[in-house]
Protein backbone atom coordinates (compact mmCIF):
# COMPACT_ATOMS: atom_id res chain seq x y z
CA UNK A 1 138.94 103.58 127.63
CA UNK A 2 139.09 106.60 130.56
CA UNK A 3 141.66 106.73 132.99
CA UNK A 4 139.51 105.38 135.74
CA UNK A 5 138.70 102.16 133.89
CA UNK A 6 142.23 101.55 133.35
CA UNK A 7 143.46 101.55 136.79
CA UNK A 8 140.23 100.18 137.87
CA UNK A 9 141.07 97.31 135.09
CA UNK A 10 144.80 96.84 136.41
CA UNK A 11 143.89 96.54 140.12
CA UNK A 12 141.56 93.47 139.26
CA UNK A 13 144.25 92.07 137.27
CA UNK A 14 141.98 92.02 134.62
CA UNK A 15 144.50 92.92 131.91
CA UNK A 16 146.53 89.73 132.84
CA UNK A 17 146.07 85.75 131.93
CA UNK A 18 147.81 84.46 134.77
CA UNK A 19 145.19 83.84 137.86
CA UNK A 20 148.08 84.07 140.51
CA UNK A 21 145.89 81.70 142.42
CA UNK A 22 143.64 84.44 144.09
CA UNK A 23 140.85 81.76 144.80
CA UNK A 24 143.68 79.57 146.59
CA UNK A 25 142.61 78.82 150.23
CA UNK A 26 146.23 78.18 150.80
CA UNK A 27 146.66 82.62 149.98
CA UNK A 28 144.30 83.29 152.25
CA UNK A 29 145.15 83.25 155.92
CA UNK A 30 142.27 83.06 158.08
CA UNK A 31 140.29 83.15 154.88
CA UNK A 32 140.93 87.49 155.12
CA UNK A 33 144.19 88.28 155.17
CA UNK A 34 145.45 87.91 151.44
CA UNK A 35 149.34 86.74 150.92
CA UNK A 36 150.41 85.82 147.98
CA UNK A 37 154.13 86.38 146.96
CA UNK A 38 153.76 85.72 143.40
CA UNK A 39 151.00 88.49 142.88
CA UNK A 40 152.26 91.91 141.56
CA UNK A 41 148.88 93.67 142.70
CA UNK A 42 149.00 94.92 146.45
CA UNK A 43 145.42 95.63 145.89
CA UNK A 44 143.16 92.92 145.03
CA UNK A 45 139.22 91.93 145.07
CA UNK A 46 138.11 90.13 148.31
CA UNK A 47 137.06 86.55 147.94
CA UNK A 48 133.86 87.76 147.80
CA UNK A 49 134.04 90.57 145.10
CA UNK A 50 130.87 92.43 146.89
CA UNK A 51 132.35 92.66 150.00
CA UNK A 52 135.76 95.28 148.19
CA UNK A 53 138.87 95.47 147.73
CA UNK A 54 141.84 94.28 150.57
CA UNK A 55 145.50 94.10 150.36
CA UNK A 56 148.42 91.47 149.34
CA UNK A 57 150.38 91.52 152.90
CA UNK A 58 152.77 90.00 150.80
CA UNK A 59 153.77 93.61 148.58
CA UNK A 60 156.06 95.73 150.31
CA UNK A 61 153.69 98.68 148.89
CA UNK A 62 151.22 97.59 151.34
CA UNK A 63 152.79 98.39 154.63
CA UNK A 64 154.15 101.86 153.16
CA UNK A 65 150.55 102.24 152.34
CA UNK A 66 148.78 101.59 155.51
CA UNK A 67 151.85 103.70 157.37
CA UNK A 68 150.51 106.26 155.76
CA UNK A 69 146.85 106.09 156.27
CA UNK A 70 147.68 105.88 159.98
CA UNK A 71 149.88 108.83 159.85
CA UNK A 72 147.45 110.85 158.07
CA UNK A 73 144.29 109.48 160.52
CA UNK A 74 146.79 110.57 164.07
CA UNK A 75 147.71 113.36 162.54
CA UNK A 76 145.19 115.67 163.20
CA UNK A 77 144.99 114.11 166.99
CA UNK A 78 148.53 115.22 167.31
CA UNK A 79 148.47 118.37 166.88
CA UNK A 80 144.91 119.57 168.22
């Protein structure tokens, strides 16, 4: 199994038997916004797998995360 298809494998939670209760409307607030304490992934498959990949608002990873991608997007508007 490559590399890729290992991570790919542990961000679907694939290699787990617990379902954490991803297709829980009560984890989903406004049916977008995934938050599920009890979920170890911070990235998970939308409710619709077609539509991506979103976050678990409820992993502190996630906010670190999306600091970042904001830093890195104003960055270059900073200092131009």
């Amino acid at each position: 199994m490559s590399f890729l298809n290992k991570i790919k494998q542990y961000l679907s939670g694939q290699n787990i038997n617990k379902d954490f209760e991803h297709e829980n409307p009560e984890n989903w607030i406004w049916g977008v916004i995934y938050f599920n304490k009890r979920d170890y992934r911070f990235l998970v498959a939308k409710r619709n797998p077609m539509m991506g990949w979103t976050f678990n608002f409820a992993h502190p990873i996630t906010f670190i995360v999306l600091i970042l991608i904001l830093l890195i997007a104003a960055f270059p508007s900073i200092y131009s």
